[in-house]
Protein backbone atom coordinates (compact mmCIF):
# COMPACT_ATOMS: atom_id res chain seq x y z
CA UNK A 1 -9.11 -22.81 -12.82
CA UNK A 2 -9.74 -22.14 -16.59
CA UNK A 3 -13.74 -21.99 -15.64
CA UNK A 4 -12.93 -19.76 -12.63
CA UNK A 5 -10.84 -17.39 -14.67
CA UNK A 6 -12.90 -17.28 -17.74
CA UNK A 7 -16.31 -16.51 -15.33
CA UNK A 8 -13.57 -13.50 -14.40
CA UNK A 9 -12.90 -12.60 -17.88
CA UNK A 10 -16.96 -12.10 -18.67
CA UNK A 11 -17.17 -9.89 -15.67
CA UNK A 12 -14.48 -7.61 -16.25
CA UNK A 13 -16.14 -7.53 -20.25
CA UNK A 14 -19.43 -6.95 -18.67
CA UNK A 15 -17.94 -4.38 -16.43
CA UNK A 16 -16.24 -2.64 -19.52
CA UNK A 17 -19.03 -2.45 -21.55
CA UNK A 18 -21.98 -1.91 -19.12
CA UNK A 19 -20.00 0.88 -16.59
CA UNK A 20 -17.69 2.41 -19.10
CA UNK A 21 -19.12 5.92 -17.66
CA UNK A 22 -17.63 5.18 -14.29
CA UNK A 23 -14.21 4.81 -16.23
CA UNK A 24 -12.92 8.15 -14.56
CA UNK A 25 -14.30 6.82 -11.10
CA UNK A 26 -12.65 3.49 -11.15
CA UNK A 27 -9.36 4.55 -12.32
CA UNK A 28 -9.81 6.88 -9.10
CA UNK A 29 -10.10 4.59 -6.44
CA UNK A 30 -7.73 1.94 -7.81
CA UNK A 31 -5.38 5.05 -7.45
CA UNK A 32 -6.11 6.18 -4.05
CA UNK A 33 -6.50 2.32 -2.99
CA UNK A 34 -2.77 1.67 -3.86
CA UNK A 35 -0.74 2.23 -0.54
CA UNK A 36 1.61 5.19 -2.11
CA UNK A 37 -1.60 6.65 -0.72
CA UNK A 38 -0.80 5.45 3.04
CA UNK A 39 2.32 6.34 3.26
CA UNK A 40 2.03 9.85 1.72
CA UNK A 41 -1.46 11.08 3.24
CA UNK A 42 -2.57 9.03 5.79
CA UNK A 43 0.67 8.03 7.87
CA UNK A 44 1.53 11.72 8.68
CA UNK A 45 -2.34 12.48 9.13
CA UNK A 46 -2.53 9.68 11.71
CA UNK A 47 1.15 9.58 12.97
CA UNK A 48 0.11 13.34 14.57
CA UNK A 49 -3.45 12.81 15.27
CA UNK A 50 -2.85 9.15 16.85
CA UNK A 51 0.69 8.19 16.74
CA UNK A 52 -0.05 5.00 17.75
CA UNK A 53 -2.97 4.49 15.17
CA UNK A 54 0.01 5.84 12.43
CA UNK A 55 2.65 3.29 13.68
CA UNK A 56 0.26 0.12 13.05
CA UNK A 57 -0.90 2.09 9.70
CA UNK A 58 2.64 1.38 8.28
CA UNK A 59 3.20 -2.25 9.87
CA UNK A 60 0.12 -3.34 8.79
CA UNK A 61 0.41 -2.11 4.97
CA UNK A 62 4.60 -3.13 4.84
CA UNK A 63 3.78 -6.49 6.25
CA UNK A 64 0.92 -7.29 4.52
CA UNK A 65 2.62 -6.18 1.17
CA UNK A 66 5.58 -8.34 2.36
CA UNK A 67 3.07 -10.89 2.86
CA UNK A 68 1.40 -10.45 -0.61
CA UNK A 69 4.33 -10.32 -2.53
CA UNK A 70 5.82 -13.87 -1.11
CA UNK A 71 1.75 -15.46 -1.36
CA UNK A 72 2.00 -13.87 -5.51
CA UNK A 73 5.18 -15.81 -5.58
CA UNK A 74 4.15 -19.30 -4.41
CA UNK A 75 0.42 -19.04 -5.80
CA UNK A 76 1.95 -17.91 -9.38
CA UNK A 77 -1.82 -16.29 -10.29
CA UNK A 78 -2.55 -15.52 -13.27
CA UNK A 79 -3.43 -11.69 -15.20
CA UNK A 80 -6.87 -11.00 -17.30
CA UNK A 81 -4.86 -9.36 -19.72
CA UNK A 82 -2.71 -11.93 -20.53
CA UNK A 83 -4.52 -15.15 -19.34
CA UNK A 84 -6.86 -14.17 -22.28
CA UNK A 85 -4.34 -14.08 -24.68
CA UNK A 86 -2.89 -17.61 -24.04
CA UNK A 87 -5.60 -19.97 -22.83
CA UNK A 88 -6.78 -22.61 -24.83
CA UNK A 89 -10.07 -22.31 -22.73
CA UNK A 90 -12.18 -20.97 -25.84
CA UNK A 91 -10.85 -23.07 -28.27
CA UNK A 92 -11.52 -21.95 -31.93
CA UNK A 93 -13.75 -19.41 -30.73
CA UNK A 94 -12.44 -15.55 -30.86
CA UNK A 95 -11.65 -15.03 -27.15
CA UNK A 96 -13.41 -12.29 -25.49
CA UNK A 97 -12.08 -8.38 -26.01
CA UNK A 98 -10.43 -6.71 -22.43
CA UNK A 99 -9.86 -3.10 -22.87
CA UNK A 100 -6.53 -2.20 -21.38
CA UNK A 101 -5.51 0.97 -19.79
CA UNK A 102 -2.09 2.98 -18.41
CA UNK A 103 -2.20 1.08 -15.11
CA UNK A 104 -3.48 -2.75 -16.33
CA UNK A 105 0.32 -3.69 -17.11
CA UNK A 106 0.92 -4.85 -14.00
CA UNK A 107 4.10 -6.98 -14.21
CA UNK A 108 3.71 -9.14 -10.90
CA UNK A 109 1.79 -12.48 -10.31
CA UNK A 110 -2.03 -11.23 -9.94
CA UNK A 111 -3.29 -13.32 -6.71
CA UNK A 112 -3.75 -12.01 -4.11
CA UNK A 113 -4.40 -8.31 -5.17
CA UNK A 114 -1.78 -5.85 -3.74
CA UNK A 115 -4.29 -2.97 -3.68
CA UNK A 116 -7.05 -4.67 -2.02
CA UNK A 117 -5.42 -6.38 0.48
CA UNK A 118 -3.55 -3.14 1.68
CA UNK A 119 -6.87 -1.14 1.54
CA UNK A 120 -8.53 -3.63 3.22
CA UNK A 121 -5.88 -3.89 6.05
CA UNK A 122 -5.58 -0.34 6.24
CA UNK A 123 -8.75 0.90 6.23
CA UNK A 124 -9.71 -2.05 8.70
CA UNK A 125 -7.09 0.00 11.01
CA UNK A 126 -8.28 3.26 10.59
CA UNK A 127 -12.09 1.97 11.35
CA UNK A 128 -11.34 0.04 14.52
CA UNK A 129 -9.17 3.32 15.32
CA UNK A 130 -12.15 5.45 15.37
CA UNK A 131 -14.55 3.35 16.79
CA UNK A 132 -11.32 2.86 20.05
CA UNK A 133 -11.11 6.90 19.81
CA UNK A 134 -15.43 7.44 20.03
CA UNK A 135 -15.54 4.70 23.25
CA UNK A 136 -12.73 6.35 24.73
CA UNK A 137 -14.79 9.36 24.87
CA UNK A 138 -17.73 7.64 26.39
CA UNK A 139 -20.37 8.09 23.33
CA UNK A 140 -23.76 7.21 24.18
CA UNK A 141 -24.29 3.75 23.47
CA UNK A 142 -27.21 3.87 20.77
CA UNK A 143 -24.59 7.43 18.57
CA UNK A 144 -21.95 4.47 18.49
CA UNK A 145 -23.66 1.46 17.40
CA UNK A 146 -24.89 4.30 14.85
CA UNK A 147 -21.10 5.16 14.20
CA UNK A 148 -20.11 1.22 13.92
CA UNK A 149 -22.83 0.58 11.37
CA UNK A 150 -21.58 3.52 9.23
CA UNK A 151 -17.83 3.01 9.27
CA UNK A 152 -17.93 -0.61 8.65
CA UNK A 153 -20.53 0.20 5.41
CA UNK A 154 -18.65 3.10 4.23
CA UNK A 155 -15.53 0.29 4.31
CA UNK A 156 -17.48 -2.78 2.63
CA UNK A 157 -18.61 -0.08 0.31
CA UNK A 158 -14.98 1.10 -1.05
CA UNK A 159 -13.68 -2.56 -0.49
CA UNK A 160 -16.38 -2.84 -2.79
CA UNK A 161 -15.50 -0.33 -5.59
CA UNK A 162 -11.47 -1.49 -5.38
CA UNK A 163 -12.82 -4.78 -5.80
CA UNK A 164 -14.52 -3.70 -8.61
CA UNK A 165 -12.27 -1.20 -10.24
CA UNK A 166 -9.61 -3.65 -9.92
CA UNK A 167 -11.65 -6.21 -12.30
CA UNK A 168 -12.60 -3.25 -14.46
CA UNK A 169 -8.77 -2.40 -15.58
CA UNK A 170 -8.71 -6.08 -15.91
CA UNK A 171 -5.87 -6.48 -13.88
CA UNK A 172 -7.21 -8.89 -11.56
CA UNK A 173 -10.11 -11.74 -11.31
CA UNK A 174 -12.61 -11.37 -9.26
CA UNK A 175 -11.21 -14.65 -6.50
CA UNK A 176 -7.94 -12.45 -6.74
CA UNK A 177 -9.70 -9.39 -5.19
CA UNK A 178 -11.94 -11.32 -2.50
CA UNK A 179 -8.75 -13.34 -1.73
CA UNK A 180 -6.77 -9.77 -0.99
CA UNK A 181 -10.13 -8.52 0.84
CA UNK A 182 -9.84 -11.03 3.75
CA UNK A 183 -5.86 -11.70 3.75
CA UNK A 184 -5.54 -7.53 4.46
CA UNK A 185 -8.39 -7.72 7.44
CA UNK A 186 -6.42 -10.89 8.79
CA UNK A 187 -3.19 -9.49 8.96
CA UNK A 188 -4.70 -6.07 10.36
CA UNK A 189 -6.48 -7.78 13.25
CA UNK A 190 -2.90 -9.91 13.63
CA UNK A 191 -1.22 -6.69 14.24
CA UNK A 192 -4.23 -5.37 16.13
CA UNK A 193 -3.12 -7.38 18.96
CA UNK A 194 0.57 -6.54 18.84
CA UNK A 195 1.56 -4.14 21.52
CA UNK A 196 5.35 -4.53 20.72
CA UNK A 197 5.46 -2.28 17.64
CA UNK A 198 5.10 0.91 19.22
CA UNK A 199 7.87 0.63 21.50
CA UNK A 200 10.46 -1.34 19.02
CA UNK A 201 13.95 0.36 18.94
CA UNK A 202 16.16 1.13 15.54
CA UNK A 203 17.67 -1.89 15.74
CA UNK A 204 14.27 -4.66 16.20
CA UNK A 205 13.72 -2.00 13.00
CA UNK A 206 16.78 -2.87 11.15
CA UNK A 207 16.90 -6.66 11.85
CA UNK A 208 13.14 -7.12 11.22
CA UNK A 209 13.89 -4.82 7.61
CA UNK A 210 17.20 -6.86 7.28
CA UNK A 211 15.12 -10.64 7.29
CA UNK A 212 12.19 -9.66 5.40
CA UNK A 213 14.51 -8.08 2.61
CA UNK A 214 16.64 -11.43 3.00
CA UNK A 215 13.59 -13.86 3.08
CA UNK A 216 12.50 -12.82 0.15
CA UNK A 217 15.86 -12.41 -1.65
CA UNK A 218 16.71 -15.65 -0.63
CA UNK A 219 13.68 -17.15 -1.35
CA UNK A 220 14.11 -16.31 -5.04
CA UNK A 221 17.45 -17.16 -5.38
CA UNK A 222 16.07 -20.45 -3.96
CA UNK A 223 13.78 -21.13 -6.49
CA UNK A 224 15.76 -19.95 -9.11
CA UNK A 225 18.67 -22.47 -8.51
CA UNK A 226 15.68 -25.22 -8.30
CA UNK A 227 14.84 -24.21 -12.06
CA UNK A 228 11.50 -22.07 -10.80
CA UNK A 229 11.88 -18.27 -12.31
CA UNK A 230 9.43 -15.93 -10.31
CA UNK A 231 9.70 -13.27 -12.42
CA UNK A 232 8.24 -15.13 -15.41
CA UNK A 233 5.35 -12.56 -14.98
CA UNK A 234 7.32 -10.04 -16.60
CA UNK A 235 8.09 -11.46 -19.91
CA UNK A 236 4.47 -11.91 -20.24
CA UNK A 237 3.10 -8.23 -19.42
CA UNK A 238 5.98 -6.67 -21.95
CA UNK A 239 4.06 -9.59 -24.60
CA UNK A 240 0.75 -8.96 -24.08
CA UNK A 241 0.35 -5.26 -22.87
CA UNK A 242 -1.06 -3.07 -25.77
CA UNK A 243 1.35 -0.13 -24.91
CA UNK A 244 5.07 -0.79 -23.67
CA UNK A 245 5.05 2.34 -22.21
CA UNK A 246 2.82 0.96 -19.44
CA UNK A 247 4.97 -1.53 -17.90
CA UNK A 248 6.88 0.09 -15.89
CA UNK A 249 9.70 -1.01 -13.39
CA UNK A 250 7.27 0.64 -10.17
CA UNK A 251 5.01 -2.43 -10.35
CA UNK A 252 7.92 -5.13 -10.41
CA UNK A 253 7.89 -7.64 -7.08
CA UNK A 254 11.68 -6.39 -6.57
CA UNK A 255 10.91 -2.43 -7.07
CA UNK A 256 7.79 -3.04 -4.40
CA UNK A 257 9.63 -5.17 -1.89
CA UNK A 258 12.67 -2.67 -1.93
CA UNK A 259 9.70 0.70 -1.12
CA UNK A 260 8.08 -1.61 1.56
CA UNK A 261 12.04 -1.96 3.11
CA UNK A 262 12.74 1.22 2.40
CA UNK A 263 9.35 2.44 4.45
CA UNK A 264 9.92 0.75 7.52
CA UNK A 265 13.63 1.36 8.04
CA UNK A 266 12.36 4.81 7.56
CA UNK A 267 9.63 4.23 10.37
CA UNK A 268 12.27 3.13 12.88
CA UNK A 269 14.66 5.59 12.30
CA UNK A 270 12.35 8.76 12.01
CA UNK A 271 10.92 7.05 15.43
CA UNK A 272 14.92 6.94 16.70
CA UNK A 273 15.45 10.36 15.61
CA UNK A 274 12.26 12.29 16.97
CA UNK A 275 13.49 10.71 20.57
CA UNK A 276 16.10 13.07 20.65
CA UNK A 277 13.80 16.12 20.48
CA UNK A 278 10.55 15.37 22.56
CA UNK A 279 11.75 17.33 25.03
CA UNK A 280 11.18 20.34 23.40
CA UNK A 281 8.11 19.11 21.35
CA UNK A 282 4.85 20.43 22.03
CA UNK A 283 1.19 19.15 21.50
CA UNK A 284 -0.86 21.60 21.02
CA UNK A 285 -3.26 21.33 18.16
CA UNK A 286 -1.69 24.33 16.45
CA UNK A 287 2.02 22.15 16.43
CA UNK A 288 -0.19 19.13 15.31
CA UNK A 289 -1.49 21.27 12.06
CA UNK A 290 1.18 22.68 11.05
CA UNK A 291 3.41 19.41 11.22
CA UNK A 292 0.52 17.76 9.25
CA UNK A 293 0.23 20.42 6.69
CA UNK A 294 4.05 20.54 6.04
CA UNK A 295 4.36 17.02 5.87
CA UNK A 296 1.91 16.85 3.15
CA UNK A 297 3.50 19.61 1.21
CA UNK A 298 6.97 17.93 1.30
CA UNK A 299 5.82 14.68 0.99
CA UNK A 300 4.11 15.86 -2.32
CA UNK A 301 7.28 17.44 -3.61
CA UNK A 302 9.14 14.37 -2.60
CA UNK A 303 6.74 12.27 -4.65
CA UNK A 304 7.51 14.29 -7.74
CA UNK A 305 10.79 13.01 -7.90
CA UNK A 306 11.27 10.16 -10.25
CA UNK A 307 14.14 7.88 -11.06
CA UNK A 308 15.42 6.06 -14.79
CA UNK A 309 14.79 2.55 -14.81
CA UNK A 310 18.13 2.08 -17.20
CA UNK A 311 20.10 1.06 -14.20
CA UNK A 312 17.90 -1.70 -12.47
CA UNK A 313 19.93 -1.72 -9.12
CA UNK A 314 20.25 2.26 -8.93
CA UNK A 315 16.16 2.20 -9.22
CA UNK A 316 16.03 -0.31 -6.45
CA UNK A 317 18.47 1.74 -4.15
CA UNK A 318 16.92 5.01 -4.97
CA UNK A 319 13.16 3.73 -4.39
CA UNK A 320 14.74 2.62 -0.90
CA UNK A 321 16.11 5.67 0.35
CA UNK A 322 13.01 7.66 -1.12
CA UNK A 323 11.12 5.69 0.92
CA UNK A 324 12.67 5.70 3.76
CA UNK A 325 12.80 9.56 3.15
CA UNK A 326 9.07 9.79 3.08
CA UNK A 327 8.90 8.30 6.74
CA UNK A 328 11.79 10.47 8.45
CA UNK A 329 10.41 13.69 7.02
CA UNK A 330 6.88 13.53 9.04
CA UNK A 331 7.80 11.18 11.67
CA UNK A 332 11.17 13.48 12.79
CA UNK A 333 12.68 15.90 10.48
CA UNK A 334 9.30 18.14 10.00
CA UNK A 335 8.44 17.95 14.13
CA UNK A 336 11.84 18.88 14.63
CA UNK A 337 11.79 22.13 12.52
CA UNK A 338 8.42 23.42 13.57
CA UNK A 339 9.44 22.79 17.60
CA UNK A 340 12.32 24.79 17.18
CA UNK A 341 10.57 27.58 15.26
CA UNK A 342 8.18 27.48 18.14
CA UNK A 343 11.11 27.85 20.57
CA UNK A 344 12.52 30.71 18.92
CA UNK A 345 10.05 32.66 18.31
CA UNK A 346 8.47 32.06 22.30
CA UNK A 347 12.16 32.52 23.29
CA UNK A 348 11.93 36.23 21.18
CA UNK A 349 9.05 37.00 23.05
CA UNK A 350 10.65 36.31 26.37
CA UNK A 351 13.27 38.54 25.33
């Protein structure tokens, strides 16, 4: 592994010192790559576009970080920025220099890679969704091998640039990335083929929430009583990041596993709650708008909100319920509001 990770090492150096200028760029996509992005923008996008296409967006990127978190946790892979620090691969030679930057401090185990297995599995939905949408309406067959072509480039090409950004801020190796790659298009097309997500009650919600949150839990707790700490990660990015500052309590496996909970309880009861009201729903592509564009406005000032870290359990709690908070509000609460400022004001009219 020591040959594999130092081959990693000299291409996140060369990567540093050759495409510095595409700092800015990299930092960019490793940003938008990370699913905050999913659940803030393209969930409510989708959700009233394709509901359907939204509902698989969130299993497949909840799941698959599920997934990821558990495979960090029994694969134990290791960080650039501090495998470089502590391996005795070089010897008496000066190890090589990895610049580090606000978001390299990861504090989780580094393989797979969290970012590019959920772009990977998302965008993999959001392809396959287009290409369903442009044969449901019949495109000639030569304009949608065209459309194929481009959508599956235009994904290997960002997979691409995660991959690579993610090297860049030396966060992960390079096997880490391509691992994340194909795990997030596997559990995509896994998901692909599940037909009993879309009409799941509150309850498959809660008890499906209930034993992922409790696998995991109790799969630590396991390990820990057999000697095995799985957050020894974290004593190693508050050693060997250059800036405490940037390890923050966002990126530990707990704070993740808790927003991933927190999203799909949210999921199933926004879903539960928006029953109540389709009767007086609309879908006209003026309703669709404007429950889009208020989403995204709330969502944005719901992101803005930020919790202290001082109290480790209040953190977890509160990145639940914000969570959870982020699904209701476009999934039920927004609809809900906009129908019934619809039906007053056509009710005035009648009047």
């Amino acid at each position: 592994m020591d040959l594999l990770h130092s081959w990693g090492v000299n291409i996140a150096v060369h990567l540093q010192t050759e495409h510095g200028d595409y700092n800015n760029l990299f930092h960019r996509v490793s940003s938008v790559a990370d699913l905050h992005t999913t659940f803030f923008v393209f969930f409510p996008l989708w959700f009233h576009l394709r509901r359907d296409v939204g509902i698989k967006l969130i299993w497949v990127a909840v799941v698959g970080d599920w997934l990821n978190l558990v495979l960090k946790w029994v694969l134990s892979g290791e960080r650039p920025y501090w495998w470089v620090h502590e391996t005795m691969f070089y010897g008496p030679v000066k190890h090589p220099e990895l610049k580090q930057f606000p978001v390299t401090c990861e504090t989780g185990p580094g393989s797979p890679s969290g970012h590019a297995m959920g772009s990977a599995g998302v965008g993999y939905v959001m392809v396959t969704a287009l290409l369903s949408i442009a044969a449901a309406r019949e495109t000639p067959a030569l304009h949608y091998r065209f459309l194929q072509l481009m959508l599956w480039t235009l994904l290997g090409f960002v997979e691409l640039l995660v991959c690579m950004s993610r090297v860049y801020l030396a966060a992960h190796f390079p096997h880490q990335v391509i691992s994340g790659v194909i795990s997030g298009i596997i559990v995509a097309e896994i998901f692909s083929r599940q037909q009993w997500i879309y009409n799941a009650g509150l309850k498959k919600y809660f008890n499906i929430t209930l034993f992922l949150l409790s696998f995991a839990v109790g799969f630590y707790i396991l390990l820990k009583g057999l000697g095995v700490d799985l957050l020894w990660t974290l004593e190693k990015a508050q050693k060997w990041c250059v800036n405490p500052d940037w390890v923050l309590m966002d990126s530990t496996p707990f704070a993740s596993l808790l927003r991933n909970m927190g999203t799909l309880f949210g999921l199933g009861l926004g879903l539960h709650l928006s029953c109540h009201s389709e009767s007086k729903r609309n879908n006209s592509a003026l309703f669709r708008s404007g429950c889009i564009c208020v989403s995204l406005v709330l969502l944005q000032l719901l992101d803005s909100v930020t919790f202290s870290s001082n109290n480790h359990l209040l953190f977890y709690f509160l990145s639940f319920c914000k969570s959870a908070a982020a699904l209701v509000l476009p999934t039920a609460l927004v609809p809900a509001a906009i129908s019934w400022i619809f039906y007053r004001g056509k009710h005035e009219k009648d009047i």
